[in-house]
PDB file of N, CA and C in Angstrom:
ATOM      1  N   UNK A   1      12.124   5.970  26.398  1.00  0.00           N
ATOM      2  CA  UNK A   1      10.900   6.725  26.348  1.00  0.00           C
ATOM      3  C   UNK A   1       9.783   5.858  26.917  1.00  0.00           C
ATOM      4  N   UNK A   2       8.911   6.595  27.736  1.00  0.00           N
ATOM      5  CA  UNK A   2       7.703   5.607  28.235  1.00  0.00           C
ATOM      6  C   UNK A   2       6.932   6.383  28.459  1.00  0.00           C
ATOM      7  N   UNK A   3       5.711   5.555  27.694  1.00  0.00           N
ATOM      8  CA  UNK A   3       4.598   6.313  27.126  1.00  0.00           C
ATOM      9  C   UNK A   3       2.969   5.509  27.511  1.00  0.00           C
ATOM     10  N   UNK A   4       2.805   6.865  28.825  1.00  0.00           N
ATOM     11  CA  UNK A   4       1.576   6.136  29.561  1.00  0.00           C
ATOM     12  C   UNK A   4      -0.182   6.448  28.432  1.00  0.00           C
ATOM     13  N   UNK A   5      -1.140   5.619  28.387  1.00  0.00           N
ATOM     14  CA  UNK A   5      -1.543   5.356  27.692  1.00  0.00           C
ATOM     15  C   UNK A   5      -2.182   4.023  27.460  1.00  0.00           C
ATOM     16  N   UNK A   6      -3.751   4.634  27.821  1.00  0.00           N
ATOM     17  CA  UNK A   6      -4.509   3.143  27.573  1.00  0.00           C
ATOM     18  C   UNK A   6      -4.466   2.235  25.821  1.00  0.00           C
ATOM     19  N   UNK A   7      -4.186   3.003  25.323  1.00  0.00           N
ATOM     20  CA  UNK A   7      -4.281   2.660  23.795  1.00  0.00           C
ATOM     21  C   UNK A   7      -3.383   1.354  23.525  1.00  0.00           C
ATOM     22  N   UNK A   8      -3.684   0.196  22.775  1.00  0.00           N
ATOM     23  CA  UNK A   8      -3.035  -1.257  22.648  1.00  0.00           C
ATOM     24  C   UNK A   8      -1.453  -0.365  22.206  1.00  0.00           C
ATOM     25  N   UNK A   9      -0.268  -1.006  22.564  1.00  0.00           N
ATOM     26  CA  UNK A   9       0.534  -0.404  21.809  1.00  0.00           C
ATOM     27  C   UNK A   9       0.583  -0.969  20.043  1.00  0.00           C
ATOM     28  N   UNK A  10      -0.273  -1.992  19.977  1.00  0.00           N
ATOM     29  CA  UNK A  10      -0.314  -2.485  18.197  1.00  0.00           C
ATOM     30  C   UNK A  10      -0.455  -1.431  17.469  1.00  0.00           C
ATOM     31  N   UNK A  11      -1.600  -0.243  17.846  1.00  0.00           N
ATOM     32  CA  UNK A  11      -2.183   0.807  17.443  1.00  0.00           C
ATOM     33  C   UNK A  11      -0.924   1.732  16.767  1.00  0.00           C
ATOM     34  N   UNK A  12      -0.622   1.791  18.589  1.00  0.00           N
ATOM     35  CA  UNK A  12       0.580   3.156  18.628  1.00  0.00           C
ATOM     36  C   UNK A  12       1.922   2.857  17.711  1.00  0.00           C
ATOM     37  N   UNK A  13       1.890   1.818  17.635  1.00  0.00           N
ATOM     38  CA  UNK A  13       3.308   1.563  16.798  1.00  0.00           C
ATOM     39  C   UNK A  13       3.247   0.556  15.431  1.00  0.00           C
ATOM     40  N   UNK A  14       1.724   0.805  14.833  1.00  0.00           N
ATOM     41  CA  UNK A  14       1.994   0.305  13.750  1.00  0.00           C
ATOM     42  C   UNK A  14       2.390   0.931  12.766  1.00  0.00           C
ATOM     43  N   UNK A  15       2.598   0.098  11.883  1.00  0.00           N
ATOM     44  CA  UNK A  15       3.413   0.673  10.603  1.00  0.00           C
ATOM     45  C   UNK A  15       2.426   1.821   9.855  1.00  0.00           C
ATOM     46  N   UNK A  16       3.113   3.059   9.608  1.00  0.00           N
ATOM     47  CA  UNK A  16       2.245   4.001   8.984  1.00  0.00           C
ATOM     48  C   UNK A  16       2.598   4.412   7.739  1.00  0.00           C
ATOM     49  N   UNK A  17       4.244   3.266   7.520  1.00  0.00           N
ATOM     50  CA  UNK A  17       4.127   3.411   5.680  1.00  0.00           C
ATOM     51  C   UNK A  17       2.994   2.619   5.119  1.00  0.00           C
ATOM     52  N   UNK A  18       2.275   1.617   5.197  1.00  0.00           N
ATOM     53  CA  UNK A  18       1.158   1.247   5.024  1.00  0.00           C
ATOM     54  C   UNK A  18       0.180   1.795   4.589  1.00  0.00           C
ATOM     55  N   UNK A  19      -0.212   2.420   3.670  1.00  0.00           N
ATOM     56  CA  UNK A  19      -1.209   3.156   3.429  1.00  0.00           C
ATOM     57  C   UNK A  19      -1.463   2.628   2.006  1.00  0.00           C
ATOM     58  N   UNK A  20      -3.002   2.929   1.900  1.00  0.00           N
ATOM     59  CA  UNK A  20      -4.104   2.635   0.860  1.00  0.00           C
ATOM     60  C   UNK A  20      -3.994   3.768   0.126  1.00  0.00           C
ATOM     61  N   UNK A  21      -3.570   4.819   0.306  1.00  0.00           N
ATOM     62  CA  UNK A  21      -3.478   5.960  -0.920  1.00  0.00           C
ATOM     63  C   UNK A  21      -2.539   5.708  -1.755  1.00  0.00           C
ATOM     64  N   UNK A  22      -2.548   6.095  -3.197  1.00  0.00           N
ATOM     65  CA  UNK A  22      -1.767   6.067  -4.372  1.00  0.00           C
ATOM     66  C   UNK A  22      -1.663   7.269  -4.689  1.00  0.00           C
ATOM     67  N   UNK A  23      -0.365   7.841  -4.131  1.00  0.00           N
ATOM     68  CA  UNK A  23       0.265   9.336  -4.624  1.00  0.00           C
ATOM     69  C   UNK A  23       1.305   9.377  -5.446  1.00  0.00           C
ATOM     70  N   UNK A  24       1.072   9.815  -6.705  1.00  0.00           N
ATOM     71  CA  UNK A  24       2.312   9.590  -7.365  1.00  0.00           C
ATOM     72  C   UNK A  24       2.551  11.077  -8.229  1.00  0.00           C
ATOM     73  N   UNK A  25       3.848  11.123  -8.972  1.00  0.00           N
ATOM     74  CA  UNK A  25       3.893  11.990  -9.338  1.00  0.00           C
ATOM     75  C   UNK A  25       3.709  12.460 -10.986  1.00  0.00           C
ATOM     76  N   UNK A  26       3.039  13.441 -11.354  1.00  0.00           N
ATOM     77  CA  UNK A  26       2.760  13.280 -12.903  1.00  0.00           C
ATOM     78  C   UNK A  26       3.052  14.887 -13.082  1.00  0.00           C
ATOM     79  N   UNK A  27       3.020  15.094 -14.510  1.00  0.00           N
ATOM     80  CA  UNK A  27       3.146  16.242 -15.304  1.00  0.00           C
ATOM     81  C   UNK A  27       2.257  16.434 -15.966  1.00  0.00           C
ATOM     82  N   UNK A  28       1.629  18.209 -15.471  1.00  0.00           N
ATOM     83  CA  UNK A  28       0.365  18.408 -15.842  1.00  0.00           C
ATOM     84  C   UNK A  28       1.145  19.733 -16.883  1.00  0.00           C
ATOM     85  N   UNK A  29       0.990  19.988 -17.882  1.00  0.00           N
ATOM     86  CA  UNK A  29       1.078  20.833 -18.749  1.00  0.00           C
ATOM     87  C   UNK A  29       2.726  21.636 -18.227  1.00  0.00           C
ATOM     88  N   UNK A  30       3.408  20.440 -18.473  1.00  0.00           N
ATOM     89  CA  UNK A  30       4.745  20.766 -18.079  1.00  0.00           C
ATOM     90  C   UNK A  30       5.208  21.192 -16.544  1.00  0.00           C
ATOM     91  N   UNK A  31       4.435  20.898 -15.600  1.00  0.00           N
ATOM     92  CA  UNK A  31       3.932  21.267 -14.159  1.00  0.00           C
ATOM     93  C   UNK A  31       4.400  20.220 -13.236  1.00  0.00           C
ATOM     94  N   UNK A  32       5.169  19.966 -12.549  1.00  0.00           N
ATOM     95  CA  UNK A  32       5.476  18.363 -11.673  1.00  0.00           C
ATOM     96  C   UNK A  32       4.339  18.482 -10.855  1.00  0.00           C
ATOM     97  N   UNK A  33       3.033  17.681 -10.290  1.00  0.00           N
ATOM     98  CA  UNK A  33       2.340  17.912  -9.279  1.00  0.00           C
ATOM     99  C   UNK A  33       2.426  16.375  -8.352  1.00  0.00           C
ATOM    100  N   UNK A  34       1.955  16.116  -7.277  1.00  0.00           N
ATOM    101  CA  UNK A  34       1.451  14.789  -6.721  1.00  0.00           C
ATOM    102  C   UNK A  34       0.481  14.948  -6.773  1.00  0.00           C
ATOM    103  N   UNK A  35      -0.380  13.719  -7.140  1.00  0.00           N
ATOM    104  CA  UNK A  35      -1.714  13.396  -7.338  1.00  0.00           C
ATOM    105  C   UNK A  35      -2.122  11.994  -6.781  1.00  0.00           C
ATOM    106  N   UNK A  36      -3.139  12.261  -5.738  1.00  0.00           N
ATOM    107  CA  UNK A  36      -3.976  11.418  -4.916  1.00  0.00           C
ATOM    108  C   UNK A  36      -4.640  10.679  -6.131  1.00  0.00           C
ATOM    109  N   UNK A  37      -4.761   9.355  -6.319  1.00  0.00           N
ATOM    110  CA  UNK A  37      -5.546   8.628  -7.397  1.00  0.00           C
ATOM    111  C   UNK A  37      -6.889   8.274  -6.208  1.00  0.00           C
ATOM    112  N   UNK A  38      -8.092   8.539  -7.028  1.00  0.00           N
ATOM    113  CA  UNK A  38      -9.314   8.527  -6.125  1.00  0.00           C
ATOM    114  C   UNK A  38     -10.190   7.209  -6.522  1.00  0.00           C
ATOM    115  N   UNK A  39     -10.174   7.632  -7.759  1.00  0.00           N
ATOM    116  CA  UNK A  39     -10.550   6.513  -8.568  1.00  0.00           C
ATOM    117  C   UNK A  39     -10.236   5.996  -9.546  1.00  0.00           C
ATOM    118  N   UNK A  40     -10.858   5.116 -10.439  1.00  0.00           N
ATOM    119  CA  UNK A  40      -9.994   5.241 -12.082  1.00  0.00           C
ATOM    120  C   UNK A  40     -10.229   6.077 -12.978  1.00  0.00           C
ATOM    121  N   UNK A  41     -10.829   7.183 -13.075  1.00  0.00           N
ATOM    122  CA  UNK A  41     -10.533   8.340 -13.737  1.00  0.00           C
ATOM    123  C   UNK A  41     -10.611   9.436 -13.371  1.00  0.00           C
ATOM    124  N   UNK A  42     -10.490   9.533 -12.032  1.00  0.00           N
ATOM    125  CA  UNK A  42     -10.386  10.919 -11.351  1.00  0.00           C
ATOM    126  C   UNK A  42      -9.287  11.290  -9.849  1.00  0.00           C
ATOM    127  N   UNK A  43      -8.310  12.137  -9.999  1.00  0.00           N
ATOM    128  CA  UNK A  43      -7.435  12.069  -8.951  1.00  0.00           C
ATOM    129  C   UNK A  43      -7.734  13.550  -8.713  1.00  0.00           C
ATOM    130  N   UNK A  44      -6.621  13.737  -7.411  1.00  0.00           N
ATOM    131  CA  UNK A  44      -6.918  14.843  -6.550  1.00  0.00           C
ATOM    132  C   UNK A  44      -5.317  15.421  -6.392  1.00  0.00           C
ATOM    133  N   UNK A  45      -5.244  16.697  -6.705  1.00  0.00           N
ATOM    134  CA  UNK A  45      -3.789  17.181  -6.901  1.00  0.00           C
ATOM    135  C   UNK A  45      -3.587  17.586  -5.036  1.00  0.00           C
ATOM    136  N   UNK A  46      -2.504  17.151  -5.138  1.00  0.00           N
ATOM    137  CA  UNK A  46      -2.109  17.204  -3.616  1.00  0.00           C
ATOM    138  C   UNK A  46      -0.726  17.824  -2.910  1.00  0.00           C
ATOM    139  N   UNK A  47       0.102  18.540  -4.171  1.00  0.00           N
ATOM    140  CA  UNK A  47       1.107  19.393  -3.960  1.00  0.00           C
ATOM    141  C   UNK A  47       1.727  19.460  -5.351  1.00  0.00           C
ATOM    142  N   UNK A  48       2.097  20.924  -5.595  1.00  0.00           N
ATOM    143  CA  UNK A  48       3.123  21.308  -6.312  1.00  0.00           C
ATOM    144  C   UNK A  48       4.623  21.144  -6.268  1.00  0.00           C
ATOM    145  N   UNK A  49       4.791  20.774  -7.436  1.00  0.00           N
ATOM    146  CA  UNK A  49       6.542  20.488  -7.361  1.00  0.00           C
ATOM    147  C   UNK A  49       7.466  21.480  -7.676  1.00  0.00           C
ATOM    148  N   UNK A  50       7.007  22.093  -8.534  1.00  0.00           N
ATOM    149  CA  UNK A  50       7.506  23.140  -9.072  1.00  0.00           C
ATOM    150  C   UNK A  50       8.458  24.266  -8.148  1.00  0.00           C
ATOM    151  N   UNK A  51       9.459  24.558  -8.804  1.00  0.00           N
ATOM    152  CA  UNK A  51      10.003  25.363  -8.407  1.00  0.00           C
ATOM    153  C   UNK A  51      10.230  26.835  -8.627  1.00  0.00           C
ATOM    154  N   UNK A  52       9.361  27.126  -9.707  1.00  0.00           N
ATOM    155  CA  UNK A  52       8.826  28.276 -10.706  1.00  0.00           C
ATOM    156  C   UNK A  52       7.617  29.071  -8.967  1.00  0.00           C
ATOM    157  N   UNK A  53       7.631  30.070  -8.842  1.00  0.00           N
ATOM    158  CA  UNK A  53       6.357  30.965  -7.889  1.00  0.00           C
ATOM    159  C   UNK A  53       5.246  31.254  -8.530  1.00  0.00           C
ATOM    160  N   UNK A  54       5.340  31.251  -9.988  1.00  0.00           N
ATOM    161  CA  UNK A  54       4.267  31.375 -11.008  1.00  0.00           C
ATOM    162  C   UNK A  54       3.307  30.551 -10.979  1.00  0.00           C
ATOM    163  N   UNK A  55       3.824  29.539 -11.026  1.00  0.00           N
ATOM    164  CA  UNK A  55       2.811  28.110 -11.025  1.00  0.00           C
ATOM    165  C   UNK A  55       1.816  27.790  -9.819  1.00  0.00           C
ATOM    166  N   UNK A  56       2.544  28.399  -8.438  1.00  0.00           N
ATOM    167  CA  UNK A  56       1.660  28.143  -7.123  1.00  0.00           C
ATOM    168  C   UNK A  56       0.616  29.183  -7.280  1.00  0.00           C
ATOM    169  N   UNK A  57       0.433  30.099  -8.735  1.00  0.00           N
ATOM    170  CA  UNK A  57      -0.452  31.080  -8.424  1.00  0.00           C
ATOM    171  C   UNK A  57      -1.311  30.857  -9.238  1.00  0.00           C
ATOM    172  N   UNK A  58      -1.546  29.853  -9.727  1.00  0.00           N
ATOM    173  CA  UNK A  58      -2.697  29.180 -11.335  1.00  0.00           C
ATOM    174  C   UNK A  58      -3.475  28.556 -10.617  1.00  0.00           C
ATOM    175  N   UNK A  59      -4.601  28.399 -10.682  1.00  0.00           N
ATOM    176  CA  UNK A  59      -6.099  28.188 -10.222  1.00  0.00           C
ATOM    177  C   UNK A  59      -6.026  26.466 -10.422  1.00  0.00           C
ATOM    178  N   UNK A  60      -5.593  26.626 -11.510  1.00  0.00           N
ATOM    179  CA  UNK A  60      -5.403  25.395 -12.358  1.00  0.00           C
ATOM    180  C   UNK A  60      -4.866  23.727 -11.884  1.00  0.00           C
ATOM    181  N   UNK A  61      -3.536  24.361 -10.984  1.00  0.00           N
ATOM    182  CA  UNK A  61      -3.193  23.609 -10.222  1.00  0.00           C
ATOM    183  C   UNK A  61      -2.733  24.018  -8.617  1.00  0.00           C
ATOM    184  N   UNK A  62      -4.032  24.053  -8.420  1.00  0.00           N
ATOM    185  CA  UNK A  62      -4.031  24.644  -6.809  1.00  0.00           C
ATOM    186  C   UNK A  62      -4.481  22.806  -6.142  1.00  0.00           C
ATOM    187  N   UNK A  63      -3.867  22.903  -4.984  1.00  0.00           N
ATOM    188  CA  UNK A  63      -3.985  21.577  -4.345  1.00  0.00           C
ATOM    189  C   UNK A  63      -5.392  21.360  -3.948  1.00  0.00           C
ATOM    190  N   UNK A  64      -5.644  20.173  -4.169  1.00  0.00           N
ATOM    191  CA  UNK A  64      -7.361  19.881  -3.364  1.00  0.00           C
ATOM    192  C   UNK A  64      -8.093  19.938  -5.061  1.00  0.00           C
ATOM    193  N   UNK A  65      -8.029  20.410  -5.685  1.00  0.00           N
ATOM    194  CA  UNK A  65      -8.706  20.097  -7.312  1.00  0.00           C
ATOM    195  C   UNK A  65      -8.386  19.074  -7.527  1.00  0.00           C
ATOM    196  N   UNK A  66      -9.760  18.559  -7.570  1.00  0.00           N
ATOM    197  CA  UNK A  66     -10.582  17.086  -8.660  1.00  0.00           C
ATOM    198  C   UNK A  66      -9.697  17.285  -9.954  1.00  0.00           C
ATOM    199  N   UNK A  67      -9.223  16.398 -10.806  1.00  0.00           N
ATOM    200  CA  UNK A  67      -9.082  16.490 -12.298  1.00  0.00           C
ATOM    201  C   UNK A  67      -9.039  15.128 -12.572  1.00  0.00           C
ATOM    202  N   UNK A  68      -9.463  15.668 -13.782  1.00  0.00           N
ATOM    203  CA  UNK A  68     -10.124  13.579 -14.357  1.00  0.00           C
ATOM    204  C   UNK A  68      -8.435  12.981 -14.901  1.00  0.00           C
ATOM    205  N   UNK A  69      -8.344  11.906 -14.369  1.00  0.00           N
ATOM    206  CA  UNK A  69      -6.986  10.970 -14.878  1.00  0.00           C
ATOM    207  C   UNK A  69      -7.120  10.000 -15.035  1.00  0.00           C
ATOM    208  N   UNK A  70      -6.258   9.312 -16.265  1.00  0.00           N
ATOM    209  CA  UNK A  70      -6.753   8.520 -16.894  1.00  0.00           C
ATOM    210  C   UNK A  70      -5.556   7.623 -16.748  1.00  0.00           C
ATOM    211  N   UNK A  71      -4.976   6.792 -16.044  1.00  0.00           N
ATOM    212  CA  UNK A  71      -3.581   6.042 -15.514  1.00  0.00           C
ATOM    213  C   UNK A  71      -3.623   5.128 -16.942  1.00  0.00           C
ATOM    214  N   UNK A  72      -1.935   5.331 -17.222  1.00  0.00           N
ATOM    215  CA  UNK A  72      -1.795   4.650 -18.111  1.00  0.00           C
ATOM    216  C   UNK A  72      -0.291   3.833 -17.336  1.00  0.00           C
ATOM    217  N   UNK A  73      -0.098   2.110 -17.901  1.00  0.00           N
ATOM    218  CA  UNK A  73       0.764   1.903 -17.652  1.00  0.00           C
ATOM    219  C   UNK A  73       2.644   1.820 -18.055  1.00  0.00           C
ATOM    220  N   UNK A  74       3.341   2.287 -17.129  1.00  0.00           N
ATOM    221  CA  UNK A  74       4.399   2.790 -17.534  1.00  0.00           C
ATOM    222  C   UNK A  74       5.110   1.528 -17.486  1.00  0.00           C
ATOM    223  N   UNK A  75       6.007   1.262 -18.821  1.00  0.00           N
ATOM    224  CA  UNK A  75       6.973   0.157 -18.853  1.00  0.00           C
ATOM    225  C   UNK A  75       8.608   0.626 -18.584  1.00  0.00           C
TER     226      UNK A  75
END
């Protein structure tokens, strides 16, 4: 493959598992969701796990909602 392009290739081919976001997965009222950690007490729901059709229809946990979290550590 050859790939014309002023861009450094450092750019084009760096590592993009690398990332500063903390997505992990938690249980919101029996609910699997991923949640973006934003800060230390507030994350950002960022997909449903669920396999239930019910659940993608609750306000509650619709993706892109703020909800306050409070990380506790897991042993």
């Amino acid at each position: 493959m050859v790939i014309y392009t002023p861009i450094p290739p450092e750019i084009i081919w760096q590592d993009t598992n690398e990332t500063d976001f903390k997505i992990i997965e938690e249980k919101i009222n029996g609910i699997a969701v991923n949640i973006l950690v934003t800060s230390d007490s507030t994350a950002r729901i960022e997909r449903i796990l669920s396999t239930d059709p019910q659940d993608y229809l609750k306000a509650l946990y619709q993706p892109g909602l703020n909800i306050e979290y409070q990380a506790v550590m897991k042993k």
